[in-house]
Protein backbone atom coordinates (compact mmCIF):
# COMPACT_ATOMS: atom_id res chain seq x y z
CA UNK A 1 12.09 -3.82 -12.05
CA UNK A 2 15.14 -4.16 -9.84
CA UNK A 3 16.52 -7.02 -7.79
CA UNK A 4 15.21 -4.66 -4.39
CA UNK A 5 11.79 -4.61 -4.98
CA UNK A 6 9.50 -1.41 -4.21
CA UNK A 7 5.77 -2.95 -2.51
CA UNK A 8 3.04 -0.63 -1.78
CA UNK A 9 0.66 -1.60 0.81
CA UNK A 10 -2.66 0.10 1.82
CA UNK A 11 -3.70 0.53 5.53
CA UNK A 12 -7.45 0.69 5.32
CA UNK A 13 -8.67 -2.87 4.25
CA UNK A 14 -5.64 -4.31 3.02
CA UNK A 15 -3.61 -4.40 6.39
CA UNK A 16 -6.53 -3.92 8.86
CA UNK A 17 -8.44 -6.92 7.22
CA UNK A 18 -5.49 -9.43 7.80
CA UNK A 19 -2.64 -8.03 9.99
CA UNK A 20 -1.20 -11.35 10.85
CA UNK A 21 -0.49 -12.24 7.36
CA UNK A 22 0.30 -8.67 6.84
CA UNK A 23 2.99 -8.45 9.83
CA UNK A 24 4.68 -12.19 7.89
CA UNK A 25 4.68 -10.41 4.70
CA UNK A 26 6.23 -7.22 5.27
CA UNK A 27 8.89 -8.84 7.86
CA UNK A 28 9.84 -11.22 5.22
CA UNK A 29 9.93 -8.57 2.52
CA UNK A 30 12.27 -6.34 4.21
CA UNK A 31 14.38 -9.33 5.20
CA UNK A 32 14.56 -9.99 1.48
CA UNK A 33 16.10 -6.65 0.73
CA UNK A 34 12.82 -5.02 -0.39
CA UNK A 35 10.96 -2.32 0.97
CA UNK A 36 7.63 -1.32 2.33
CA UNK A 37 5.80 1.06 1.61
CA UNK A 38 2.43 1.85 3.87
CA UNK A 39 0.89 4.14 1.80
CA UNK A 40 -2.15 5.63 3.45
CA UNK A 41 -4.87 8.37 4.31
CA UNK A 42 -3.44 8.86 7.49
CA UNK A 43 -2.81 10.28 9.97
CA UNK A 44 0.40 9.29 9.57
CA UNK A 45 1.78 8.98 13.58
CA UNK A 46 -1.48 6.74 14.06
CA UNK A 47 -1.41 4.40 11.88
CA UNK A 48 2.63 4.41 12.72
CA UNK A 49 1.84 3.30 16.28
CA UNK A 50 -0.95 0.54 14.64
CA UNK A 51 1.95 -0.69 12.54
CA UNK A 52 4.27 -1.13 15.26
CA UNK A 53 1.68 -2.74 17.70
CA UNK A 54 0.67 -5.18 14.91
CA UNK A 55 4.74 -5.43 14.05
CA UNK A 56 4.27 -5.12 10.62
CA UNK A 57 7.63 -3.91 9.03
CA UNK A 58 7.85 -0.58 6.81
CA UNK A 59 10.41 0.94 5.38
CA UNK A 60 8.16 4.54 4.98
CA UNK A 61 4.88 5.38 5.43
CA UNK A 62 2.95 7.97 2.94
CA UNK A 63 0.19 9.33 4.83
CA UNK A 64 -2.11 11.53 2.53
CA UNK A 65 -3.77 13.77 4.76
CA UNK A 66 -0.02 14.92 6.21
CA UNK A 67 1.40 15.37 2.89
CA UNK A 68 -1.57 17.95 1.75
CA UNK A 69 -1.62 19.28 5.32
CA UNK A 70 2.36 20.29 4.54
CA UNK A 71 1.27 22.12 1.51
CA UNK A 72 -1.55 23.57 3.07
CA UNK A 73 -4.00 22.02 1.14
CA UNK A 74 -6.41 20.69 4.01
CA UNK A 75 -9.54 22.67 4.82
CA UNK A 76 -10.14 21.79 8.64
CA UNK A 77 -13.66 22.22 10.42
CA UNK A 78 -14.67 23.29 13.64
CA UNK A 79 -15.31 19.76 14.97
CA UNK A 80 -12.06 18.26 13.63
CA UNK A 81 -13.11 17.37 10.26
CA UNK A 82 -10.77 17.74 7.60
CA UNK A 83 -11.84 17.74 3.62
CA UNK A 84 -8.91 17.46 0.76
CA UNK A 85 -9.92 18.08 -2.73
CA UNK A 86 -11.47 14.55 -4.25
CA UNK A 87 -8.63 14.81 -7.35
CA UNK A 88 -6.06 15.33 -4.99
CA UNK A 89 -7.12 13.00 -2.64
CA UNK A 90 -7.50 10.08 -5.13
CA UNK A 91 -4.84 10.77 -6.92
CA UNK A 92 -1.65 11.15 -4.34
CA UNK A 93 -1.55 7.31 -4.00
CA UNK A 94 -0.38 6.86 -7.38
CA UNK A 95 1.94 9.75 -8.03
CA UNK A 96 3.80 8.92 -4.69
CA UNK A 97 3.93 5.37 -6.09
CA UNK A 98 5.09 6.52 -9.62
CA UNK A 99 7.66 9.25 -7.93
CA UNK A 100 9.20 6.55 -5.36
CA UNK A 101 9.63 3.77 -8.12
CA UNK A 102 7.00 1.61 -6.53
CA UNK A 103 7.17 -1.68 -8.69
CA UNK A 104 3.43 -2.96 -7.44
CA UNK A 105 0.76 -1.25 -5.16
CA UNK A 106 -1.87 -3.86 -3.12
CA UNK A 107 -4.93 -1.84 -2.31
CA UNK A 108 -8.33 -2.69 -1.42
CA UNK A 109 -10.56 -0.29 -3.43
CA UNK A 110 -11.05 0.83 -7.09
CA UNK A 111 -11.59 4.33 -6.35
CA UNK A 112 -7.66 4.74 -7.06
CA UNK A 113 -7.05 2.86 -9.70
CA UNK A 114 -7.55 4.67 -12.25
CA UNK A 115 -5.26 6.76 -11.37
CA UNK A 116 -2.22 4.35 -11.23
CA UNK A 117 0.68 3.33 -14.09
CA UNK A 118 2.24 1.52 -11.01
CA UNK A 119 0.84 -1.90 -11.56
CA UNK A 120 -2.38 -1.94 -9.08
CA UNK A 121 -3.38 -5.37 -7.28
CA UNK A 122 -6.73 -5.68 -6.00
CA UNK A 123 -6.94 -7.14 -2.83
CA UNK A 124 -9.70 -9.11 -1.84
CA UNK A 125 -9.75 -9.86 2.04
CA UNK A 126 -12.67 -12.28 1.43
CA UNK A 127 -10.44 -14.87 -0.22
CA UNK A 128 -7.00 -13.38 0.33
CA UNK A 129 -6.13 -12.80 -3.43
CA UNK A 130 -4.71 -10.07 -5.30
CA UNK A 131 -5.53 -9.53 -8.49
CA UNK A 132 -3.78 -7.33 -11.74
CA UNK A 133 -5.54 -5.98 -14.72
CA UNK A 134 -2.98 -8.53 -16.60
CA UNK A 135 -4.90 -11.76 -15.06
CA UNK A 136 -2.43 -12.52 -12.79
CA UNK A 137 -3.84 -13.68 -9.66
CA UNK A 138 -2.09 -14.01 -6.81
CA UNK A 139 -3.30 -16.47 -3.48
CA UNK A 140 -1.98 -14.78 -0.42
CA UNK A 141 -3.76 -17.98 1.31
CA UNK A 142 -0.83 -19.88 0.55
CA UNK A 143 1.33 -17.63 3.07
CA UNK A 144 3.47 -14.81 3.09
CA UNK A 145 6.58 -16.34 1.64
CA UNK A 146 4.31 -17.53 -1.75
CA UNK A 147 2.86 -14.44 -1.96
CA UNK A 148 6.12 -12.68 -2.33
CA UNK A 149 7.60 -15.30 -4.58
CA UNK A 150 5.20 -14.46 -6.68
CA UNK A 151 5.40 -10.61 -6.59
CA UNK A 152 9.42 -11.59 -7.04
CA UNK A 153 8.43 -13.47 -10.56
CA UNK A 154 5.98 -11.02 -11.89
CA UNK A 155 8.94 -8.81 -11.13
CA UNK A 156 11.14 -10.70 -13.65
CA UNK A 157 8.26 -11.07 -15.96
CA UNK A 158 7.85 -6.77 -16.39
């Protein structure tokens, strides 16, 4: 991993369930050099104007259902309903993250996962950890600067 870290960050229950800590940590990322990556459903110009309300820094956001609806992949219904293949669906989160050189992904659910070779943190809003499939455990209740210390030593560690 290189010194200008790569973070993904899911919308949906990562940060929607804590968007002060969220806007702390992603200012003090990008201050750092690194970048942010809100990788999302979508749609992409809502959860843009979310992001900016909540001033939570990015430096791109991925939003699923655009990307498919570019290729043409989105079946729409009559009462604005759209579905995307499940594969495709669960899937885009971690090939964005493997094309872009994302060096850790926090998300919320295990539906993903599986999916990943980006390493995957778990993110529990409950008690504000994150956790890897390696044991490492990180407390995001010790604030936004810890919790990116410790993303920048796991970094050195990989």
């Amino acid at each position: 991993m290189a010194n200008r870290l790569k973070i993904g960050v899911d919308f949906h229950g990562v940060i929607t369930a804590n968007p002060h800590f969220f806007s702390a940590f992603t200012q003090e990322a990008v201050s750092r050099g690194w970048e942010i990556h809100v990788i999302t459903g979508g749609p992409g110009s809502v959860i843009c104007k979310m992001l900016d309300d909540w001033k939570i820094s990015y430096t791109t956001v991925f939003a699923i259902l655009d990307f498919y609806a570019a290729l043409d992949k989105v079946a729409y219904k009559k009462n604005n309903e759209f579905h995307i293949d499940d594969k495709l669906w669960n899937s885009a989160k971690a090939l964005y993250c493997k094309e872009h050189g994302i060096d850790i992904h926090i998300d919320d659910s295990t539906i993903y996962k599986k999916w990943f070779s980006t390493p995957y943190c778990l993110y529990d809003a409950f008690d504000n950890r994150c956790r890897l499939d390696n044991g490492t455990e990180m407390d995001f209740s010790a604030g936004a600067v810890a919790a990116l210390d410790e993303i920048g030593r796991m970094a050195k560690r990989a």
